[in-house]
PDB file of N, CA and C in Angstrom:
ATOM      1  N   UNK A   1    -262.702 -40.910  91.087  1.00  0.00           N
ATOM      2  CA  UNK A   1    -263.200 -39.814  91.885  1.00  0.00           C
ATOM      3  C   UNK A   1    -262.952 -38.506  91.142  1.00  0.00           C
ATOM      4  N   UNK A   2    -263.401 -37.515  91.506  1.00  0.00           N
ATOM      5  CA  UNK A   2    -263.660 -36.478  90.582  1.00  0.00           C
ATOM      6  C   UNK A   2    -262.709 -35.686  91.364  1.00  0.00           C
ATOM      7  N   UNK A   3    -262.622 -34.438  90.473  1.00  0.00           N
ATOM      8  CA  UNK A   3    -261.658 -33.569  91.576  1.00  0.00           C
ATOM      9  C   UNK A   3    -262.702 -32.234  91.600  1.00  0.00           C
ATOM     10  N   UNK A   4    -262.153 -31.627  92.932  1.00  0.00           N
ATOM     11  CA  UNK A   4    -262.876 -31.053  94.348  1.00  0.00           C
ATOM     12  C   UNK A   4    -263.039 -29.351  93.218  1.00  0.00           C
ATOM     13  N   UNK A   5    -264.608 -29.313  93.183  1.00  0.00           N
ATOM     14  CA  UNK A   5    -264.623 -27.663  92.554  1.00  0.00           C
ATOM     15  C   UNK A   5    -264.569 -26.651  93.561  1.00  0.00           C
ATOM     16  N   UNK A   6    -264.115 -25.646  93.277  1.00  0.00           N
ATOM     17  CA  UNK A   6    -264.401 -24.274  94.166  1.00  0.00           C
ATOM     18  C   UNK A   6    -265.728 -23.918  94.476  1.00  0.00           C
ATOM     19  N   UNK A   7    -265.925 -23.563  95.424  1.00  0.00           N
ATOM     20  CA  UNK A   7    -267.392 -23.256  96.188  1.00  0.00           C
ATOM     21  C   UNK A   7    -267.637 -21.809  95.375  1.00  0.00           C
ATOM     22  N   UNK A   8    -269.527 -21.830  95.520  1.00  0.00           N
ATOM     23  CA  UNK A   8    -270.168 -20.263  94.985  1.00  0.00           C
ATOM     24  C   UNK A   8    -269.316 -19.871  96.694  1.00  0.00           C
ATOM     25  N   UNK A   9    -269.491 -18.597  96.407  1.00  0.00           N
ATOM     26  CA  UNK A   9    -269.470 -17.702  97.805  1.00  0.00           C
ATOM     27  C   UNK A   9    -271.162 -18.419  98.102  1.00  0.00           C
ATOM     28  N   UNK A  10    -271.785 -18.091  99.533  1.00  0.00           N
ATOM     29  CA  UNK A  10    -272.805 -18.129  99.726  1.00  0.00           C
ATOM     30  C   UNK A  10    -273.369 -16.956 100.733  1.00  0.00           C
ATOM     31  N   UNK A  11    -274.695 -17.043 100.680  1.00  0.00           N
ATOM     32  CA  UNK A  11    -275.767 -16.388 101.694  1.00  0.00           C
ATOM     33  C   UNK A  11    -275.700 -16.513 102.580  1.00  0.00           C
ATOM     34  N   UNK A  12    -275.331 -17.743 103.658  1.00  0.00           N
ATOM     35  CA  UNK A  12    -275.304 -18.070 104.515  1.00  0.00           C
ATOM     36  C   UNK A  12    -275.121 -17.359 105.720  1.00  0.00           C
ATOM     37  N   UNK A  13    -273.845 -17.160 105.783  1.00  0.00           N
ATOM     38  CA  UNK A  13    -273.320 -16.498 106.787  1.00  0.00           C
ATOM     39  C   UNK A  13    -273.613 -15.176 107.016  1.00  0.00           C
ATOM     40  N   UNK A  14    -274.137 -14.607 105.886  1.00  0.00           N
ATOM     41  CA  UNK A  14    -274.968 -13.220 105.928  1.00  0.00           C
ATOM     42  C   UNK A  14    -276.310 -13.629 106.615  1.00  0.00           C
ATOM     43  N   UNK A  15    -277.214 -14.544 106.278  1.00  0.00           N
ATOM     44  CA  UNK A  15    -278.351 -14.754 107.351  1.00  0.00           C
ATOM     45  C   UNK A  15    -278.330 -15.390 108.313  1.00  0.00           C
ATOM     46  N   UNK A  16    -277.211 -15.478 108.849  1.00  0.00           N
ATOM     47  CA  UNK A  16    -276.624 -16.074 110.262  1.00  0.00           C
ATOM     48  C   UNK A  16    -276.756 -14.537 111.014  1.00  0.00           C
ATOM     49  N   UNK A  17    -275.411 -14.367 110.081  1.00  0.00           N
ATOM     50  CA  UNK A  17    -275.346 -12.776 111.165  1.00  0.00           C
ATOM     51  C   UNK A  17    -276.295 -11.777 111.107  1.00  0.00           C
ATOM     52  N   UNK A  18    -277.392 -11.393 110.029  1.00  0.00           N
ATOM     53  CA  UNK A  18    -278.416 -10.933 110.115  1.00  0.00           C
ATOM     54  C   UNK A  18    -278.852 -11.723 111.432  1.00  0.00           C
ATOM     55  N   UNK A  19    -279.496 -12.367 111.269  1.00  0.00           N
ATOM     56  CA  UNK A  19    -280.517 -13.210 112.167  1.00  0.00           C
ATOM     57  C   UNK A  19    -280.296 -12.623 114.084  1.00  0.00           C
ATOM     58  N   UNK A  20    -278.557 -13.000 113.773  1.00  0.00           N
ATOM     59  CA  UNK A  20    -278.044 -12.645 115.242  1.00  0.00           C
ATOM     60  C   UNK A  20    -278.482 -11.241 115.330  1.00  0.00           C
ATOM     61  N   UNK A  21    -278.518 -10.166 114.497  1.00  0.00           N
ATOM     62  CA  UNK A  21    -278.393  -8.618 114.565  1.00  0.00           C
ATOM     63  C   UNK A  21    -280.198  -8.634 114.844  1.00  0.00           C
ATOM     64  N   UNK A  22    -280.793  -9.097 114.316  1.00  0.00           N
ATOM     65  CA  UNK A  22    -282.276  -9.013 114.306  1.00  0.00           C
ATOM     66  C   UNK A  22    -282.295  -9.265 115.800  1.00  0.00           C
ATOM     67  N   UNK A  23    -282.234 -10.311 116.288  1.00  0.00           N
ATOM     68  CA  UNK A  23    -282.555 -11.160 117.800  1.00  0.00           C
ATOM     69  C   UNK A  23    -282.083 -10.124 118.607  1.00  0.00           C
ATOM     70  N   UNK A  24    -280.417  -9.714 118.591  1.00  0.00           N
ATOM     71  CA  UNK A  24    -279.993  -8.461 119.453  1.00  0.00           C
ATOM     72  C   UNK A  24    -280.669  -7.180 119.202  1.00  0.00           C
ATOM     73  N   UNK A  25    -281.567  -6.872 118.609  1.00  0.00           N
ATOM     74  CA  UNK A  25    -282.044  -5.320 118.490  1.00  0.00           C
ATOM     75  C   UNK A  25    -283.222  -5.593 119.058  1.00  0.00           C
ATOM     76  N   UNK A  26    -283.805  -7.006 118.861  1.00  0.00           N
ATOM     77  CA  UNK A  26    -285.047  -7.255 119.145  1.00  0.00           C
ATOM     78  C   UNK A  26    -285.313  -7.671 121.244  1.00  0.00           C
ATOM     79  N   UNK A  27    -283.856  -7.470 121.373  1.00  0.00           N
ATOM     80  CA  UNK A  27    -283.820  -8.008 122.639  1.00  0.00           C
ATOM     81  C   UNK A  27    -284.444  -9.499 123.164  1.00  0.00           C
ATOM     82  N   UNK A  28    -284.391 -10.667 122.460  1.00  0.00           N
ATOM     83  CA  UNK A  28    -284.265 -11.802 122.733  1.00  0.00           C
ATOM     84  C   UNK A  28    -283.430 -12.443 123.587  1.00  0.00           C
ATOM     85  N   UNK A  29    -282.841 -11.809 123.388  1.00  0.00           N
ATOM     86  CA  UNK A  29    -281.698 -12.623 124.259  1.00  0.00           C
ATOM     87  C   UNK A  29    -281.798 -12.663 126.223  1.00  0.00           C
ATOM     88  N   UNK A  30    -281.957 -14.200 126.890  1.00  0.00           N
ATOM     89  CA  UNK A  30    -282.110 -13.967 127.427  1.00  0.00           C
ATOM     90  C   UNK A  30    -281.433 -13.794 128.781  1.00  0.00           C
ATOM     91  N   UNK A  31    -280.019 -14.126 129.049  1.00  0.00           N
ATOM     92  CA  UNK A  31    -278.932 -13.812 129.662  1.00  0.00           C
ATOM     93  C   UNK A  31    -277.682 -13.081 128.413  1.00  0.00           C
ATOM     94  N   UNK A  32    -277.198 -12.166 129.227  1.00  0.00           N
ATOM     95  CA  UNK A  32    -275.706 -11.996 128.542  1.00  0.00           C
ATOM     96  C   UNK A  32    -274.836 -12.830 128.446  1.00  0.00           C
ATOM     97  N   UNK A  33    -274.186 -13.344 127.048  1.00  0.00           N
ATOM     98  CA  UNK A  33    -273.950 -14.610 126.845  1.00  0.00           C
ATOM     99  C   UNK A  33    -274.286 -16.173 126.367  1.00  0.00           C
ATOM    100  N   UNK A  34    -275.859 -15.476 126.344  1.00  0.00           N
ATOM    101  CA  UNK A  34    -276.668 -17.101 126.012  1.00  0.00           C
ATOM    102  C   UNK A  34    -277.987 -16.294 125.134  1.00  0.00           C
ATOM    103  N   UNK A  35    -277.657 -17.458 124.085  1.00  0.00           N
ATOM    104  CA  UNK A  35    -278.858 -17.282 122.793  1.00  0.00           C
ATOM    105  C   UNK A  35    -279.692 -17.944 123.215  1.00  0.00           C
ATOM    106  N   UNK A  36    -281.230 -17.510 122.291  1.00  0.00           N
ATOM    107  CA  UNK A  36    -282.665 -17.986 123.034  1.00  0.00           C
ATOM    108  C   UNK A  36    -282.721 -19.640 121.862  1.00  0.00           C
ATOM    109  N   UNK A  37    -283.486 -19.683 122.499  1.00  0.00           N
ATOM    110  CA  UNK A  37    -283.614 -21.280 121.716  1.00  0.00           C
ATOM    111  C   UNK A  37    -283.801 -21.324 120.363  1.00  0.00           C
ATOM    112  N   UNK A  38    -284.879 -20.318 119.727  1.00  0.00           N
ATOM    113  CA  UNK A  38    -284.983 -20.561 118.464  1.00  0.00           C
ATOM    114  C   UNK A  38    -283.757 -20.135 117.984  1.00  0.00           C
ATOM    115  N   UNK A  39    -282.628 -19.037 117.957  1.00  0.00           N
ATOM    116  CA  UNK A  39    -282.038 -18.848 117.823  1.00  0.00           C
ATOM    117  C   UNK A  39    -280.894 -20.031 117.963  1.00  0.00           C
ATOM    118  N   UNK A  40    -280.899 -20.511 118.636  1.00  0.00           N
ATOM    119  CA  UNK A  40    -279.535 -21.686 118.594  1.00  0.00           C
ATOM    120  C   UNK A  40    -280.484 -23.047 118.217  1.00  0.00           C
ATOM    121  N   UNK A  41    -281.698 -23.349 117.919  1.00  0.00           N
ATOM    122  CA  UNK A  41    -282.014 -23.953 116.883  1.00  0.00           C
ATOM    123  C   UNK A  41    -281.726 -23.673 115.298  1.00  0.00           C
ATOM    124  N   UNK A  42    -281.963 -22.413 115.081  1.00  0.00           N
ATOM    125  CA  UNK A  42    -281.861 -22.312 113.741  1.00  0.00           C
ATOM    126  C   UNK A  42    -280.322 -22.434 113.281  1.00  0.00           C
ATOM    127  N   UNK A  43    -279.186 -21.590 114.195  1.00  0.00           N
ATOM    128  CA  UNK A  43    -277.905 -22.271 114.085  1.00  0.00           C
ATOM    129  C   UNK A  43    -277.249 -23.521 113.827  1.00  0.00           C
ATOM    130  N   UNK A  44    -278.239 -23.923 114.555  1.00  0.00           N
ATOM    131  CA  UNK A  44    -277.978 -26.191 114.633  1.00  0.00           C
ATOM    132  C   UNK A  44    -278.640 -26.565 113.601  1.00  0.00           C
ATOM    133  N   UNK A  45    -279.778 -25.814 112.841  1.00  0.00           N
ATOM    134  CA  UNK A  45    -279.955 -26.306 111.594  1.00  0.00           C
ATOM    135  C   UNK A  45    -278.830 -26.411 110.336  1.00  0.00           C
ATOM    136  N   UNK A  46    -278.504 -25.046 110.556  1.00  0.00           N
ATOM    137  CA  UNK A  46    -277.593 -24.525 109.273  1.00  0.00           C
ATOM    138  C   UNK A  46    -275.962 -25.181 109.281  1.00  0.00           C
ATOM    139  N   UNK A  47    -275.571 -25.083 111.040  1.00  0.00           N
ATOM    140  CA  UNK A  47    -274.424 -26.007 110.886  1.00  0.00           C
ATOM    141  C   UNK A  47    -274.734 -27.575 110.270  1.00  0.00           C
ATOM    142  N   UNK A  48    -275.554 -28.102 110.708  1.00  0.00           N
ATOM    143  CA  UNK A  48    -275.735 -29.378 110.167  1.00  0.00           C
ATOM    144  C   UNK A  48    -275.713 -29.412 108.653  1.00  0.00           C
ATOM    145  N   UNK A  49    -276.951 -28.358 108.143  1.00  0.00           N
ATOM    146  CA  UNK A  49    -276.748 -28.411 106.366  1.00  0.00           C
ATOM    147  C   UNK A  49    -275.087 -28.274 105.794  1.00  0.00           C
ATOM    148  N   UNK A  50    -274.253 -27.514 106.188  1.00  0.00           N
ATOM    149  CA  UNK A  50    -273.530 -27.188 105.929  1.00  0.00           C
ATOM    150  C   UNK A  50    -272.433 -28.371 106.004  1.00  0.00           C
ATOM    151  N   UNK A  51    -272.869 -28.784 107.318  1.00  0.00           N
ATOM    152  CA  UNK A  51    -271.566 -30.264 107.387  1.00  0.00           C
ATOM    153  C   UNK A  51    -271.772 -31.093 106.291  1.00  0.00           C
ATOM    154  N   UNK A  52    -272.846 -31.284 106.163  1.00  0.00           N
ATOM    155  CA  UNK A  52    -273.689 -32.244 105.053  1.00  0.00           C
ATOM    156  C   UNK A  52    -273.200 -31.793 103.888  1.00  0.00           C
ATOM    157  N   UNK A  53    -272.999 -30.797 103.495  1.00  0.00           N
ATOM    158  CA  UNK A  53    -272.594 -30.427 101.926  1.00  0.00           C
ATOM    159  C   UNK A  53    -270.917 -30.618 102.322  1.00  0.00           C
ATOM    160  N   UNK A  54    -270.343 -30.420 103.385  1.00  0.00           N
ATOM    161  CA  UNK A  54    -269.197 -30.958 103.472  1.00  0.00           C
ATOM    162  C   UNK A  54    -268.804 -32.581 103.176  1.00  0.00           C
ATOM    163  N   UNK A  55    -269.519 -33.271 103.923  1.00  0.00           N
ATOM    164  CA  UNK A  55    -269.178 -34.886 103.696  1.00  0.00           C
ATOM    165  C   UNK A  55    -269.696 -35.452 102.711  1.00  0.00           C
ATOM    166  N   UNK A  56    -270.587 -34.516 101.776  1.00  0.00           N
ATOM    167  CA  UNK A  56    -270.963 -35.370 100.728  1.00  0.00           C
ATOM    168  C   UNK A  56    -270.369 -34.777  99.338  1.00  0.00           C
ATOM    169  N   UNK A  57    -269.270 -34.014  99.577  1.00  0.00           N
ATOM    170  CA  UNK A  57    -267.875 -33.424  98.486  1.00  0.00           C
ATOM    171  C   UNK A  57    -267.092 -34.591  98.631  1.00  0.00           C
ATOM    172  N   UNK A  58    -266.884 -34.649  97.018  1.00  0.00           N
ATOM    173  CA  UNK A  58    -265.659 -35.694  96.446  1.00  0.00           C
ATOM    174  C   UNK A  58    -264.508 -35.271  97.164  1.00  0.00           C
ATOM    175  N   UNK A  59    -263.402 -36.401  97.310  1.00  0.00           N
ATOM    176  CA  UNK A  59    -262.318 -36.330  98.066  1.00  0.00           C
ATOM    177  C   UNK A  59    -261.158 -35.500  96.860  1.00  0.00           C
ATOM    178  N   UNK A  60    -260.827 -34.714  96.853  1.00  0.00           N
ATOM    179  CA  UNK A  60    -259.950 -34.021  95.963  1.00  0.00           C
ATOM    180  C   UNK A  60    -259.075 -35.481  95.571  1.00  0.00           C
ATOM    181  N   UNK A  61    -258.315 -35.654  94.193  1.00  0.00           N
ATOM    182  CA  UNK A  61    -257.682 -36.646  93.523  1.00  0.00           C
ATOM    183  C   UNK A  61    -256.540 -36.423  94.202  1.00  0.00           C
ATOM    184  N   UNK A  62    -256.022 -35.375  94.679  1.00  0.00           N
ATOM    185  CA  UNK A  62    -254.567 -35.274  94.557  1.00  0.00           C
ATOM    186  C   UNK A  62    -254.574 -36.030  96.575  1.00  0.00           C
ATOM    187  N   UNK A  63    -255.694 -36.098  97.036  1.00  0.00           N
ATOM    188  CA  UNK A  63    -255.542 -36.939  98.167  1.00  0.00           C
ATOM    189  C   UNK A  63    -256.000 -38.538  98.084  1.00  0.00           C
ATOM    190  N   UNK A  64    -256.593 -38.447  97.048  1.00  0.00           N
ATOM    191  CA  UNK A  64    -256.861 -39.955  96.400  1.00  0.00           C
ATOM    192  C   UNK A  64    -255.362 -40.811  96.423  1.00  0.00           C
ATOM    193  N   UNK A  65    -254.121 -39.796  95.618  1.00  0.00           N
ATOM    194  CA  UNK A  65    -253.156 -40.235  95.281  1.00  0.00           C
ATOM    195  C   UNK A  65    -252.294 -40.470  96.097  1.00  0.00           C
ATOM    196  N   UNK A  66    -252.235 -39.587  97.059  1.00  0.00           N
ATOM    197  CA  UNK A  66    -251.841 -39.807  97.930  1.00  0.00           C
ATOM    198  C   UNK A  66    -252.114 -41.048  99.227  1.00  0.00           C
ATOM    199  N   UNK A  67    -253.425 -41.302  99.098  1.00  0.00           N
ATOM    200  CA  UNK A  67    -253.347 -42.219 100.315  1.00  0.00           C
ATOM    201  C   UNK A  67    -253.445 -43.745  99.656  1.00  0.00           C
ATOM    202  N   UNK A  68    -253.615 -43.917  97.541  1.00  0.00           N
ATOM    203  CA  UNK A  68    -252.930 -44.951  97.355  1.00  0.00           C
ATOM    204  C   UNK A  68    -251.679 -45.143  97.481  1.00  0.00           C
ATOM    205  N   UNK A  69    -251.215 -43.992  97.261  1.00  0.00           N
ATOM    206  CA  UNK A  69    -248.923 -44.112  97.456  1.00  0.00           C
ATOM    207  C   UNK A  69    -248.954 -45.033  98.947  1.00  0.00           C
ATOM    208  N   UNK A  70    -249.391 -44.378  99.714  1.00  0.00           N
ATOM    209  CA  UNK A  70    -248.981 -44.472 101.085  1.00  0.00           C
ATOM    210  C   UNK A  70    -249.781 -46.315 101.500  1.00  0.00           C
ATOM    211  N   UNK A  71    -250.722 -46.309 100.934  1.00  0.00           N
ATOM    212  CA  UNK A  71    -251.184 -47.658 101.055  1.00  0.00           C
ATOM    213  C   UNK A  71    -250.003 -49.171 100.490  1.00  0.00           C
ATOM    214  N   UNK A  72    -249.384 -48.350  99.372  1.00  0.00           N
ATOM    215  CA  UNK A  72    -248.104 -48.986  98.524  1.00  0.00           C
ATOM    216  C   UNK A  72    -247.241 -49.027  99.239  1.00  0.00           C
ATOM    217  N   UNK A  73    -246.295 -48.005  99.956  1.00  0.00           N
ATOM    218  CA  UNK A  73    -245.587 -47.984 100.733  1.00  0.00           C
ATOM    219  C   UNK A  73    -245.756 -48.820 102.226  1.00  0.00           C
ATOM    220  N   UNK A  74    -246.682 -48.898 102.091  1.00  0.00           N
ATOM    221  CA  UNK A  74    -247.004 -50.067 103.686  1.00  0.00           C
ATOM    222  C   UNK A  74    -247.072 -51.491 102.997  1.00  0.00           C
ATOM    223  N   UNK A  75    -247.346 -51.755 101.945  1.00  0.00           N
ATOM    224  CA  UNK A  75    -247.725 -52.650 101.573  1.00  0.00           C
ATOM    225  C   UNK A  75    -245.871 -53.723 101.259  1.00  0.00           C
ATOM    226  N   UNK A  76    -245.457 -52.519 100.673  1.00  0.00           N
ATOM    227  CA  UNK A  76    -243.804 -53.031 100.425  1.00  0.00           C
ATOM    228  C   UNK A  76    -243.188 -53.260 102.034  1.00  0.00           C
ATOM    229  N   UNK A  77    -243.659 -52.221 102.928  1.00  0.00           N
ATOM    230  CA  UNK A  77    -242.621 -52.690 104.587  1.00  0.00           C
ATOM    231  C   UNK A  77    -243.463 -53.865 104.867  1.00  0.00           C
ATOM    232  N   UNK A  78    -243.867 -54.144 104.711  1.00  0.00           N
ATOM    233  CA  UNK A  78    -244.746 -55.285 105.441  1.00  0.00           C
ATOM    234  C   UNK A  78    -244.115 -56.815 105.267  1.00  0.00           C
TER     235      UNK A  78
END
């Protein structure tokens, strides 16, 4: 397994919160408290991409090593 690189900074969260600032000036919103649909669609898009680039990152080595130790150590109480 490879070990875990440091992330670019990203865009993201800047066109999140744009997006939100656009919708609030634009008065979309249609209770206080509750985003309009496209708006919490496009959110549920981006969280999803984002999980996705999460679960498909290599497991850092130094937890590799760790959960063979610990697999060893059960293996000897047993």
């Amino acid at each position: 397994m490879g070990e875990c690189k440091p992330r670019r900074p990203g865009r993201k969260k800047a066109m999140v919160t744009q997006q939100i600032s656009d919708d609030a000036a634009a008065g979309t919103r249609a209770r206080p408290g509750r985003i309009d649909s496209e708006l919490q669609a496009h959110i549920g898009r981006q969280l999803r991409e984002v999980y996705n680039q999460i679960v498909e990152e290599p497991i850092p080595e130094r937890f590799v090593k760790l959960l063979e130790e610990l697999r060893t150590r059960q293996g000897r109480d047993s």
